[in-house]
PDB file of N, CA and C in Angstrom:
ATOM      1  N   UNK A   1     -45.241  37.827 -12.673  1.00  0.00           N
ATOM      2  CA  UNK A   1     -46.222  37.055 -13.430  1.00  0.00           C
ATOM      3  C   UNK A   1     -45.658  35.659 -13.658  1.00  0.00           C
ATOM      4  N   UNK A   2     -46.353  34.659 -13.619  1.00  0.00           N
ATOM      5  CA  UNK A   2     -45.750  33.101 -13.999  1.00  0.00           C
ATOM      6  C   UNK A   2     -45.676  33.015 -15.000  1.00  0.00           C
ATOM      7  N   UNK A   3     -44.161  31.854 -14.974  1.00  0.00           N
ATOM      8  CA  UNK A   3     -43.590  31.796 -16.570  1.00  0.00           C
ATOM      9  C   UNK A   3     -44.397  30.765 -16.653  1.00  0.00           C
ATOM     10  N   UNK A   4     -44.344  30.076 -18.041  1.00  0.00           N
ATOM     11  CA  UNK A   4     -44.586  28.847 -18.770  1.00  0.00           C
ATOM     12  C   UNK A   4     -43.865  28.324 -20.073  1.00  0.00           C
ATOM     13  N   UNK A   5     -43.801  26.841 -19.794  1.00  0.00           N
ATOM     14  CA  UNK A   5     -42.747  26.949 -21.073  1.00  0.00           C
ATOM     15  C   UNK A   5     -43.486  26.148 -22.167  1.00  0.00           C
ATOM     16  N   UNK A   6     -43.731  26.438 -23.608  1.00  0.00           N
ATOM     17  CA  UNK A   6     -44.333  25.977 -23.947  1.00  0.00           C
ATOM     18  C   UNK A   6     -43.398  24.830 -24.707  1.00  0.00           C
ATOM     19  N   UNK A   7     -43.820  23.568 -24.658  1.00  0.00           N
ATOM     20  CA  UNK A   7     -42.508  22.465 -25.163  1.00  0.00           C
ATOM     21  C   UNK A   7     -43.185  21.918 -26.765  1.00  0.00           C
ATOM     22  N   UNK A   8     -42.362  21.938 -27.533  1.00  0.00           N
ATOM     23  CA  UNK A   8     -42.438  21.925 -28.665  1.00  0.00           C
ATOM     24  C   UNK A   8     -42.218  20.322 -28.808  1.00  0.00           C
ATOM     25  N   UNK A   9     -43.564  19.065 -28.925  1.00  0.00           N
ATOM     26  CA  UNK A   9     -43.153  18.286 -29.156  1.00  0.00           C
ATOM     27  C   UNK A   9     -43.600  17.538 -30.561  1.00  0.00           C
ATOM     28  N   UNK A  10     -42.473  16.367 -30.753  1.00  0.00           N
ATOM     29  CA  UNK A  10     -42.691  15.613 -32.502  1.00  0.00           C
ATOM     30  C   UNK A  10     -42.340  16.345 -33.282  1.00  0.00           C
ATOM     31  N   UNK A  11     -42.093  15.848 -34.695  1.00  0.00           N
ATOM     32  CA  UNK A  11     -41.280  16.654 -35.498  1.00  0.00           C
ATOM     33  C   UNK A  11     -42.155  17.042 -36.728  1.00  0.00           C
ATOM     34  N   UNK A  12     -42.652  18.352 -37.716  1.00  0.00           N
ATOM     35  CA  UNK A  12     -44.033  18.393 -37.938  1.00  0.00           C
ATOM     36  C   UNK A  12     -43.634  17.198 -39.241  1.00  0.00           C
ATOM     37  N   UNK A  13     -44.215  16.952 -39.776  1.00  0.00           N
ATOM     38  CA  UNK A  13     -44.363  15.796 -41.458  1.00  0.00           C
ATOM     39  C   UNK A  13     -45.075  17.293 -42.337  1.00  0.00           C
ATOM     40  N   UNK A  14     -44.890  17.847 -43.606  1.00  0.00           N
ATOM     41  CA  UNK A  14     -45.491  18.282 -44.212  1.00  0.00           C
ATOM     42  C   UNK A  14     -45.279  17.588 -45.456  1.00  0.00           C
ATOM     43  N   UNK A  15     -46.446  17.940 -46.301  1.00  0.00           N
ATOM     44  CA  UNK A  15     -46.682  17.415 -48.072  1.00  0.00           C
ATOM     45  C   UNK A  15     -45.282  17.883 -48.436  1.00  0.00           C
ATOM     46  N   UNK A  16     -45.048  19.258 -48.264  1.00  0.00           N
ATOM     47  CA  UNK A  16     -44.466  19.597 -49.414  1.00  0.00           C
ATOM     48  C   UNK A  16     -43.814  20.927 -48.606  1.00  0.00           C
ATOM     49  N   UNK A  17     -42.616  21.610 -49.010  1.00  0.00           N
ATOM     50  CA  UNK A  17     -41.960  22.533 -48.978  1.00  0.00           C
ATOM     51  C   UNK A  17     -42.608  23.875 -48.737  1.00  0.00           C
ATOM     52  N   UNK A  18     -43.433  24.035 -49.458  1.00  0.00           N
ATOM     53  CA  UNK A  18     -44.618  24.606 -49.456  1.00  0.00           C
ATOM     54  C   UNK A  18     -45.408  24.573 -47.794  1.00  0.00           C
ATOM     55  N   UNK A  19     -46.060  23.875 -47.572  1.00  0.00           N
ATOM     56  CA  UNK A  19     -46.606  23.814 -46.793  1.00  0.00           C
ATOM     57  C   UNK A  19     -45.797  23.868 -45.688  1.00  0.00           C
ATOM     58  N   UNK A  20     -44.554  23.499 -45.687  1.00  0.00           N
ATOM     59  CA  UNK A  20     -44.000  23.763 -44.298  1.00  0.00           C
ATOM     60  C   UNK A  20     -43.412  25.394 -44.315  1.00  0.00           C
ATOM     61  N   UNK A  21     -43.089  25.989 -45.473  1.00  0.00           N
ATOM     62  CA  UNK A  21     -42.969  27.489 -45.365  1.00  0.00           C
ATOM     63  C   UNK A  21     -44.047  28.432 -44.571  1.00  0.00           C
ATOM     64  N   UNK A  22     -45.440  27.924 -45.584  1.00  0.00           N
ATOM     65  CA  UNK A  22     -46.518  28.360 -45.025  1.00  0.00           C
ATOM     66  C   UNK A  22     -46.490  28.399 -43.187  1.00  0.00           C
ATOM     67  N   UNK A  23     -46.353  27.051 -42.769  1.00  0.00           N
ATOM     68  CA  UNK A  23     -46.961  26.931 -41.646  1.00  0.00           C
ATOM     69  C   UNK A  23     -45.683  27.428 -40.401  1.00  0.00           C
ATOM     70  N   UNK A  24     -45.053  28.164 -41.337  1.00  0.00           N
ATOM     71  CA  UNK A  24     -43.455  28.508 -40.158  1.00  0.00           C
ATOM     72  C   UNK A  24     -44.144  30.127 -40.675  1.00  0.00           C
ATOM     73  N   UNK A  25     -44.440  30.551 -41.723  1.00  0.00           N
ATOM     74  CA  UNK A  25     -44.583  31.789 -41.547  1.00  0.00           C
ATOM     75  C   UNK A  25     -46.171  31.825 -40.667  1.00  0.00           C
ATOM     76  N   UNK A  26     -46.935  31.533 -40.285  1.00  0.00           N
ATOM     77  CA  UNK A  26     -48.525  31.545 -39.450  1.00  0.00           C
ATOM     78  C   UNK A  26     -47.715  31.360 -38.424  1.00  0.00           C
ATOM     79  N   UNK A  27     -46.387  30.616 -37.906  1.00  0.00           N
ATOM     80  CA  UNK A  27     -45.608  30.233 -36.504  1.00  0.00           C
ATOM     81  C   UNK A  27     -45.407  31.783 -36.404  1.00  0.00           C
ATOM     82  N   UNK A  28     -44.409  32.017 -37.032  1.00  0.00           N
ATOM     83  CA  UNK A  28     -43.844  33.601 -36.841  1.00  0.00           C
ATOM     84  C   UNK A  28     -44.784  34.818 -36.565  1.00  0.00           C
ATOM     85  N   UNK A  29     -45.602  34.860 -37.414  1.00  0.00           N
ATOM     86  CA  UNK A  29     -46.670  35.748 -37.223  1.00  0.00           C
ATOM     87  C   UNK A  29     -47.825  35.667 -36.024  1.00  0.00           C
ATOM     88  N   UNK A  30     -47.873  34.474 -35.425  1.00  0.00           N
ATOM     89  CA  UNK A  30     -48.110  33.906 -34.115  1.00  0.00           C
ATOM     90  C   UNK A  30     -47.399  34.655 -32.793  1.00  0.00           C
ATOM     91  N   UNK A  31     -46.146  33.940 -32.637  1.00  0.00           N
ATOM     92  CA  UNK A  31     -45.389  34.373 -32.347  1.00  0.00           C
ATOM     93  C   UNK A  31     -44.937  35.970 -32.063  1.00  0.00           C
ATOM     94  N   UNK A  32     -45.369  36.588 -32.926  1.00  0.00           N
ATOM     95  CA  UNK A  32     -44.534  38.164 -32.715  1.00  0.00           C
ATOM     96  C   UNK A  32     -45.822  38.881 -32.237  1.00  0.00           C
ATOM     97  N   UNK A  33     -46.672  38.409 -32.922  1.00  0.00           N
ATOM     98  CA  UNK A  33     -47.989  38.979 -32.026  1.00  0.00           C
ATOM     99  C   UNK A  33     -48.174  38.510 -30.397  1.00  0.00           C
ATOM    100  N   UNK A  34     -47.430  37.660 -29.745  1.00  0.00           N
ATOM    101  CA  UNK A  34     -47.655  37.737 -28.432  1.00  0.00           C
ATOM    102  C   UNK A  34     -46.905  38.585 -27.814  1.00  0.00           C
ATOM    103  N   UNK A  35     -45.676  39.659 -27.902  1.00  0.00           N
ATOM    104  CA  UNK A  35     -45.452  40.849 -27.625  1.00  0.00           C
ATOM    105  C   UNK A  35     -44.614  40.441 -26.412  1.00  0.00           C
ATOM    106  N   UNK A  36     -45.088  41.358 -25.563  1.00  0.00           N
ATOM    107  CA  UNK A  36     -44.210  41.061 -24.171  1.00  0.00           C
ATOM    108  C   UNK A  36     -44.677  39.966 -23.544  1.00  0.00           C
ATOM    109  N   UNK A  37     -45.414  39.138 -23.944  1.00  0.00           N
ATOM    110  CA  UNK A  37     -45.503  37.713 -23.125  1.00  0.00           C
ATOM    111  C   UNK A  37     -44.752  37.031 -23.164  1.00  0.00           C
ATOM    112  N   UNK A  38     -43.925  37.192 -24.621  1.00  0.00           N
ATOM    113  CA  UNK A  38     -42.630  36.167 -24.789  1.00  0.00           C
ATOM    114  C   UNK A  38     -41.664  36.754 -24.017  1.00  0.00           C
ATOM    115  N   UNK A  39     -40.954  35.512 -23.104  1.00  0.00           N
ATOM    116  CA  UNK A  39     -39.120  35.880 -22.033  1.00  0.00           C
ATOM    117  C   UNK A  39     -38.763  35.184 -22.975  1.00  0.00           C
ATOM    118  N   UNK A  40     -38.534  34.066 -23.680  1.00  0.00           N
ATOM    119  CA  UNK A  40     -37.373  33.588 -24.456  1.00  0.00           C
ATOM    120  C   UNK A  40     -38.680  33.131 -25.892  1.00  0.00           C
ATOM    121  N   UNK A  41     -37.811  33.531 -26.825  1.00  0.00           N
ATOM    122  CA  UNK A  41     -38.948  33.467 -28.493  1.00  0.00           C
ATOM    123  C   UNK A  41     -38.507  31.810 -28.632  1.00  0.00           C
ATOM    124  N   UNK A  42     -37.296  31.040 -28.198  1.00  0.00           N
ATOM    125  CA  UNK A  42     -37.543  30.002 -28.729  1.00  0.00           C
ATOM    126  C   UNK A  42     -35.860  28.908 -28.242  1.00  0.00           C
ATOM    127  N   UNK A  43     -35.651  28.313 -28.188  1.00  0.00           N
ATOM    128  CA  UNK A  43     -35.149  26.989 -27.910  1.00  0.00           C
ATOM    129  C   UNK A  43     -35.024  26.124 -28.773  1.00  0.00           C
ATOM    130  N   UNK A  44     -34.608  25.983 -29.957  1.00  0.00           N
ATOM    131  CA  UNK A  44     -34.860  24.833 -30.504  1.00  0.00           C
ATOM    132  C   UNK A  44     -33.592  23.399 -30.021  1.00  0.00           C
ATOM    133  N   UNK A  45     -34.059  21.694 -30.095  1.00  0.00           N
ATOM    134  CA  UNK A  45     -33.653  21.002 -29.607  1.00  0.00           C
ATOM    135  C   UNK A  45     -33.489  20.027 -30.463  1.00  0.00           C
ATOM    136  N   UNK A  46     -31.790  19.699 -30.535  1.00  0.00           N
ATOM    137  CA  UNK A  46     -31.850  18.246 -31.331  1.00  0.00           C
ATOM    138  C   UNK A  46     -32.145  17.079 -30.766  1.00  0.00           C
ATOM    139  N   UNK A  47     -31.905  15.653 -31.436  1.00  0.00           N
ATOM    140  CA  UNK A  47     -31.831  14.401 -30.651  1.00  0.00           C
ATOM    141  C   UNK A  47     -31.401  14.585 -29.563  1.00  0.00           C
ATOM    142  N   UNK A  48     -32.629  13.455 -28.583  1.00  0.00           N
ATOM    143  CA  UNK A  48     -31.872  13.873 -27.371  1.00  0.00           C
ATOM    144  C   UNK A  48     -30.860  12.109 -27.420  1.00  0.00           C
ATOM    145  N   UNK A  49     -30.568  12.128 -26.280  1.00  0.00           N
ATOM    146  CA  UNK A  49     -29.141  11.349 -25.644  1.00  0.00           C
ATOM    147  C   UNK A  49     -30.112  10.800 -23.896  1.00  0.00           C
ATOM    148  N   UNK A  50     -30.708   9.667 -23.572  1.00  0.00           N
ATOM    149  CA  UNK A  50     -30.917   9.797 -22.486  1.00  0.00           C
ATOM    150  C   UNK A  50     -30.004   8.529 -21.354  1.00  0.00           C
ATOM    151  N   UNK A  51     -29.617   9.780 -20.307  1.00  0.00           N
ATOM    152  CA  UNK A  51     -28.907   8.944 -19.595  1.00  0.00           C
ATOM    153  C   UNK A  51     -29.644   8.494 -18.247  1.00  0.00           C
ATOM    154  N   UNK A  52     -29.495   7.187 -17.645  1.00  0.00           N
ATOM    155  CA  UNK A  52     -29.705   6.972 -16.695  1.00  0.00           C
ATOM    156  C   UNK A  52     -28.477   6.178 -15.672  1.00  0.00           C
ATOM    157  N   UNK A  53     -29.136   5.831 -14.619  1.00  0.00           N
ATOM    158  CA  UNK A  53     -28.081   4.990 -13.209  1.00  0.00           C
ATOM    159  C   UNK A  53     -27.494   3.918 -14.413  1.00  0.00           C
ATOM    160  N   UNK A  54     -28.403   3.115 -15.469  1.00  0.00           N
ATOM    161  CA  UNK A  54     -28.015   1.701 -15.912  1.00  0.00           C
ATOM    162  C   UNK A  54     -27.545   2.113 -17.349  1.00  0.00           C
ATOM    163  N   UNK A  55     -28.239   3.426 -18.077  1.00  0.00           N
ATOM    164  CA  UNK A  55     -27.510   2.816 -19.538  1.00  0.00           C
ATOM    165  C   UNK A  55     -27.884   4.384 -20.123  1.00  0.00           C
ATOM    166  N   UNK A  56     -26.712   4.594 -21.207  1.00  0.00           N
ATOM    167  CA  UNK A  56     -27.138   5.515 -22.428  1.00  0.00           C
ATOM    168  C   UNK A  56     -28.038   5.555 -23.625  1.00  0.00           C
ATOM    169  N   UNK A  57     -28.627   5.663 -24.000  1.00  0.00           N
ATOM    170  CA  UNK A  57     -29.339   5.871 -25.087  1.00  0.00           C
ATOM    171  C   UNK A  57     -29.767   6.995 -25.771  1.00  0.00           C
ATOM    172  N   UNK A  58     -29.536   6.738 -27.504  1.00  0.00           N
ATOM    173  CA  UNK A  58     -29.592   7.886 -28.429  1.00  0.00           C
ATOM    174  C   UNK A  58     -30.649   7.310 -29.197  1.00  0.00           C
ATOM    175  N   UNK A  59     -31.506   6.294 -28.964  1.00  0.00           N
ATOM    176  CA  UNK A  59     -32.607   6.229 -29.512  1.00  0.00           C
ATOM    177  C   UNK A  59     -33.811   6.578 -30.059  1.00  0.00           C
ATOM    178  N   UNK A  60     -34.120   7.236 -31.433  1.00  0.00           N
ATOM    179  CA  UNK A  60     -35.014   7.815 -31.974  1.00  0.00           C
ATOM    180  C   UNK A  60     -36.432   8.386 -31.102  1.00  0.00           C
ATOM    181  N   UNK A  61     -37.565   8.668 -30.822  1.00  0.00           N
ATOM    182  CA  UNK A  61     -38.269   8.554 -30.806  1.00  0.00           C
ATOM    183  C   UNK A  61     -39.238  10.430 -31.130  1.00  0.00           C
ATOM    184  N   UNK A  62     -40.369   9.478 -31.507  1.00  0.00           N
ATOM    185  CA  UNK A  62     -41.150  10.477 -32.206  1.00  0.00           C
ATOM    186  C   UNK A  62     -42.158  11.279 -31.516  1.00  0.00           C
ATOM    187  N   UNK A  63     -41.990  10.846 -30.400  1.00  0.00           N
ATOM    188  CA  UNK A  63     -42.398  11.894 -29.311  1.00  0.00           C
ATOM    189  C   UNK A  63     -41.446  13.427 -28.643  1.00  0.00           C
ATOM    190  N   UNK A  64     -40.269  12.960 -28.926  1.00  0.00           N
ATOM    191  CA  UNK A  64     -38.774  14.243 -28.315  1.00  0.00           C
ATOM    192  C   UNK A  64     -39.738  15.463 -28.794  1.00  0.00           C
ATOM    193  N   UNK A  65     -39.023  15.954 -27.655  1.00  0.00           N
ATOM    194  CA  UNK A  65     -39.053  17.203 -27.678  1.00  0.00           C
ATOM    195  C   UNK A  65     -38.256  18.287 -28.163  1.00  0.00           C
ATOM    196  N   UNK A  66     -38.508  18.861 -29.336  1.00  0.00           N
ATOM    197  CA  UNK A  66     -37.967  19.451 -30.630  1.00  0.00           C
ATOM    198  C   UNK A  66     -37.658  21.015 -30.317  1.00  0.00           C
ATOM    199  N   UNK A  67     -38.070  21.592 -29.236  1.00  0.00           N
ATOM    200  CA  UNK A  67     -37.993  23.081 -28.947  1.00  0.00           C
ATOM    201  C   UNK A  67     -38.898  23.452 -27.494  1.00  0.00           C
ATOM    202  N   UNK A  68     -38.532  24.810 -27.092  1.00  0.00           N
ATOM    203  CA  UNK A  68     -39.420  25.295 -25.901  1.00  0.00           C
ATOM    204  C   UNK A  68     -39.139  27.004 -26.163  1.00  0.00           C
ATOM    205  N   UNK A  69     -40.447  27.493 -25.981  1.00  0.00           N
ATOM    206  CA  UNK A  69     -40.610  29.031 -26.196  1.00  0.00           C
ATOM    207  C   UNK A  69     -41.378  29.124 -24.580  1.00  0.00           C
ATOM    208  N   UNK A  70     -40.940  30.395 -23.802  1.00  0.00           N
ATOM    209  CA  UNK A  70     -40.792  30.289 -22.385  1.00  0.00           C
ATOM    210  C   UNK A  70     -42.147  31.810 -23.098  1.00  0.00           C
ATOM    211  N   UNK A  71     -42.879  31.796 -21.849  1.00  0.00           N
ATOM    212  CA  UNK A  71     -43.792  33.273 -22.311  1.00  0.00           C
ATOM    213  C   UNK A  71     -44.281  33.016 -20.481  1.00  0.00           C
ATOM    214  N   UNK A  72     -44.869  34.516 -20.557  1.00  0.00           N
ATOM    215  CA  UNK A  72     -45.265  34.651 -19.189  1.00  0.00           C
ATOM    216  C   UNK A  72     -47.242  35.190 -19.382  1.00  0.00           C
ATOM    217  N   UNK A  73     -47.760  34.590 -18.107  1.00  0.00           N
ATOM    218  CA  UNK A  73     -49.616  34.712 -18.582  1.00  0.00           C
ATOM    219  C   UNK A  73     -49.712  34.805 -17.069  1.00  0.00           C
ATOM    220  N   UNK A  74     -50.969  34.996 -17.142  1.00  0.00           N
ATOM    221  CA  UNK A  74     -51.909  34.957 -16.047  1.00  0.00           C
ATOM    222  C   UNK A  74     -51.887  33.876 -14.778  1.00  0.00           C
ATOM    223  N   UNK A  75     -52.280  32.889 -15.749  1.00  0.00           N
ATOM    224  CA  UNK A  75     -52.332  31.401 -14.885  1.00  0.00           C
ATOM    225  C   UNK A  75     -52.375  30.026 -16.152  1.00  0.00           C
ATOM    226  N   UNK A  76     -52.264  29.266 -16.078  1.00  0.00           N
ATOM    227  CA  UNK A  76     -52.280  27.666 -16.511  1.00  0.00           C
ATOM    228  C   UNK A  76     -53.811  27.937 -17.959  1.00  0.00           C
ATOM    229  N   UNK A  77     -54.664  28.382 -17.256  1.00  0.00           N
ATOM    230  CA  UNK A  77     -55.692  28.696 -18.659  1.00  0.00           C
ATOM    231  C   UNK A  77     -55.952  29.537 -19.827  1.00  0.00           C
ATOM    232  N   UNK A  78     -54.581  30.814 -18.865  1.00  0.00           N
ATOM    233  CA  UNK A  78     -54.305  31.707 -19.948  1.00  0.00           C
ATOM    234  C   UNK A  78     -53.025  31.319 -21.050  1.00  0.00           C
ATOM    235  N   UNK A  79     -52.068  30.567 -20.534  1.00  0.00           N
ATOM    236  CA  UNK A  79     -50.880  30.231 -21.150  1.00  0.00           C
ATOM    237  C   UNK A  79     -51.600  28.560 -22.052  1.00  0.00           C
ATOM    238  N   UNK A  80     -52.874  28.016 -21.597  1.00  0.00           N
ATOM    239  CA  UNK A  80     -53.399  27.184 -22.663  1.00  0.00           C
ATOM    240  C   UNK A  80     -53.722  27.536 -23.517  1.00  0.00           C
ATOM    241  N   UNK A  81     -54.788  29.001 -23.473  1.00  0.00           N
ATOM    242  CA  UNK A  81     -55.344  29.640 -24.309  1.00  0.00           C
ATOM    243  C   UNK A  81     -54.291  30.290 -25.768  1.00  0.00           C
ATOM    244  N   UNK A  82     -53.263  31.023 -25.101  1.00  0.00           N
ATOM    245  CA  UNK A  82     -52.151  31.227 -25.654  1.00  0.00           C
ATOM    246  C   UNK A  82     -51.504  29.873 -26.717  1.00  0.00           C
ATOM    247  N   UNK A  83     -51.339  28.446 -26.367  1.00  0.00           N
ATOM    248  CA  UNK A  83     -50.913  27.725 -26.643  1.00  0.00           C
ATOM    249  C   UNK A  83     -51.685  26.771 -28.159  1.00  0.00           C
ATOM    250  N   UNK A  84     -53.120  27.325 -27.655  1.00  0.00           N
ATOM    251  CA  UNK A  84     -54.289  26.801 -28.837  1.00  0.00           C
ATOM    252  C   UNK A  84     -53.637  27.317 -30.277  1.00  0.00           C
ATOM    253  N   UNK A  85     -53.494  28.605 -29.823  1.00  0.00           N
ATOM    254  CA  UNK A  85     -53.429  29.939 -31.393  1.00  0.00           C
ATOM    255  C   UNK A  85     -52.056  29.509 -31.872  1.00  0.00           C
ATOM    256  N   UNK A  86     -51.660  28.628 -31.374  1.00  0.00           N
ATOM    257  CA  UNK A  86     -50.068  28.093 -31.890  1.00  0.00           C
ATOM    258  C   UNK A  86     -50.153  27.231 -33.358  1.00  0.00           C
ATOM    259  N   UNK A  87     -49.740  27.718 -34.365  1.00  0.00           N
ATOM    260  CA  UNK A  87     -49.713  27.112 -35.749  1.00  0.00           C
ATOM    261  C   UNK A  87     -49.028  25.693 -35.538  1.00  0.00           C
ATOM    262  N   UNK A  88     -48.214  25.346 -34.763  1.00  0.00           N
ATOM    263  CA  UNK A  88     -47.055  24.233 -34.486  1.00  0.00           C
ATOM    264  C   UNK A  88     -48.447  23.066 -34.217  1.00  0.00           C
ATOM    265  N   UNK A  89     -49.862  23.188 -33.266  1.00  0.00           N
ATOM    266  CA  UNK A  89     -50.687  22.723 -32.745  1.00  0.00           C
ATOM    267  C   UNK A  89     -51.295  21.738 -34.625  1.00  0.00           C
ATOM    268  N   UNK A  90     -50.994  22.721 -35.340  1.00  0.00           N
ATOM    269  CA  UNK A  90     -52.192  21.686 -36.480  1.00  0.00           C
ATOM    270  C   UNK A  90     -50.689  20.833 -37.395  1.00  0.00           C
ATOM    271  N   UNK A  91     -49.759  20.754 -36.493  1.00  0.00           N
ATOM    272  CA  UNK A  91     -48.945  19.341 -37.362  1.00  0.00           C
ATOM    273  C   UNK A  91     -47.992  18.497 -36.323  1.00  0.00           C
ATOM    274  N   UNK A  92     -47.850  19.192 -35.043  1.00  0.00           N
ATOM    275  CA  UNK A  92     -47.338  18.100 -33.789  1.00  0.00           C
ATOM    276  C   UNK A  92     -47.875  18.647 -32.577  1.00  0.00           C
ATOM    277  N   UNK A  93     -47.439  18.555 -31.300  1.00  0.00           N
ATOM    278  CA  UNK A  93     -47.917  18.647 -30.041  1.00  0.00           C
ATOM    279  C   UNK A  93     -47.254  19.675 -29.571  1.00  0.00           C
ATOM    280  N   UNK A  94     -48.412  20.375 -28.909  1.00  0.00           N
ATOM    281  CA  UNK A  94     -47.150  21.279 -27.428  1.00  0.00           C
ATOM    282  C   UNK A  94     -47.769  20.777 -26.019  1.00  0.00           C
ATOM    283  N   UNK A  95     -46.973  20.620 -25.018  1.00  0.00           N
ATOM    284  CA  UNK A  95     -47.113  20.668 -23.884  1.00  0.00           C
ATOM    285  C   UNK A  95     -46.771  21.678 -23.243  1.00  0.00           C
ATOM    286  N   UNK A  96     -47.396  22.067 -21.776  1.00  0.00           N
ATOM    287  CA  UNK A  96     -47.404  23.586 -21.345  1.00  0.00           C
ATOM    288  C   UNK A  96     -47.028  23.081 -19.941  1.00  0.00           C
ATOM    289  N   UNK A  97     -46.763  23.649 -19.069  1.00  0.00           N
ATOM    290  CA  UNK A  97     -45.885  23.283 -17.790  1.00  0.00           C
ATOM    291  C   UNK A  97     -45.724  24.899 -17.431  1.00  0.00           C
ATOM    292  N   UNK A  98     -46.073  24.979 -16.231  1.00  0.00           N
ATOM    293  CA  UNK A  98     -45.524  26.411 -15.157  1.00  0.00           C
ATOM    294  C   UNK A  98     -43.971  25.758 -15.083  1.00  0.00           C
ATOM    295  N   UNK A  99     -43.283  27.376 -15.247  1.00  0.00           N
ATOM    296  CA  UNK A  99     -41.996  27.176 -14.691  1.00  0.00           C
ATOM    297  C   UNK A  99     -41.435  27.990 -12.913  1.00  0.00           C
ATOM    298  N   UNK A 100     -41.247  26.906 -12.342  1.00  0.00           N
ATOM    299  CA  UNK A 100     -41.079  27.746 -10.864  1.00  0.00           C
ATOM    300  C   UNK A 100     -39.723  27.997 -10.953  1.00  0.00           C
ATOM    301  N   UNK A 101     -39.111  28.953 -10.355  1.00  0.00           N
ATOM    302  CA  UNK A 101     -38.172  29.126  -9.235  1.00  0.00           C
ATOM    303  C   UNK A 101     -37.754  28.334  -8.350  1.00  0.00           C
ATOM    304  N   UNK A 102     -36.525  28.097  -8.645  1.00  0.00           N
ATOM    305  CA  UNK A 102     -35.603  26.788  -7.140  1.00  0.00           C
ATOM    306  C   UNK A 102     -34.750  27.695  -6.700  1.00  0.00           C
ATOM    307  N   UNK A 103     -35.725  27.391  -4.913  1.00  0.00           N
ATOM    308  CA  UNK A 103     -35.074  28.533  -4.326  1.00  0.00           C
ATOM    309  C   UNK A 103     -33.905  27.497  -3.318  1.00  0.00           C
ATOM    310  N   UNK A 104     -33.102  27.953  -3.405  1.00  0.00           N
ATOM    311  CA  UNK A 104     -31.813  27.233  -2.856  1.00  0.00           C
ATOM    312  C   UNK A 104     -30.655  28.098  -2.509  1.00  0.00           C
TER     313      UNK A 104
END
């Protein structure tokens, strides 16, 4: 079955302590209800560091990508569908991406 990874991006902002408890326990309970779809429950990611040919940089930005939870679906509309019911969706972004095999 094809993997997908779902990428956990931005970092959420909540009011209050409160509300970010809340919205990690609707994550969890999310989460455990997808069963055997989940291969890896989660990834989480600090600052990144980006290197290139010309230069380093540890520069903020509020787009990074904060985590990736890997789950396996059908196809690209089932692992969206999957991705909607995500509590993380009503305070930052996920992006969804098939993960292939490098065959080498």
């Amino acid at each position: 079955m094809p993997q997908f990874g779902l990428l956990y991006v931005g970092e959420p902002q909540f009011s209050s302590p409160e509300e970010g408890q809340a919205n990690y326990q609707q994550y969890m309970a999310w989460l455990n209800g997808l069963g055997d779809a989940v291969v890896n429950r989660g990834i989480p990611m600090g600052p990144p560091t980006r290197v290139t040919a010309e230069s380093v940089s540890s520069e903020e930005r509020a787009d990074r990508l904060t985590g990736l939870t890997i789950i396996e679906a059908d196809d690209m509309d089932a692992a969206i569908a999957i991705a909607k019911r995500c509590p993380y969706i009503d305070v930052a972004a996920l992006d969804v991406v098939e993960i292939f095999e490098m065959n080498m």
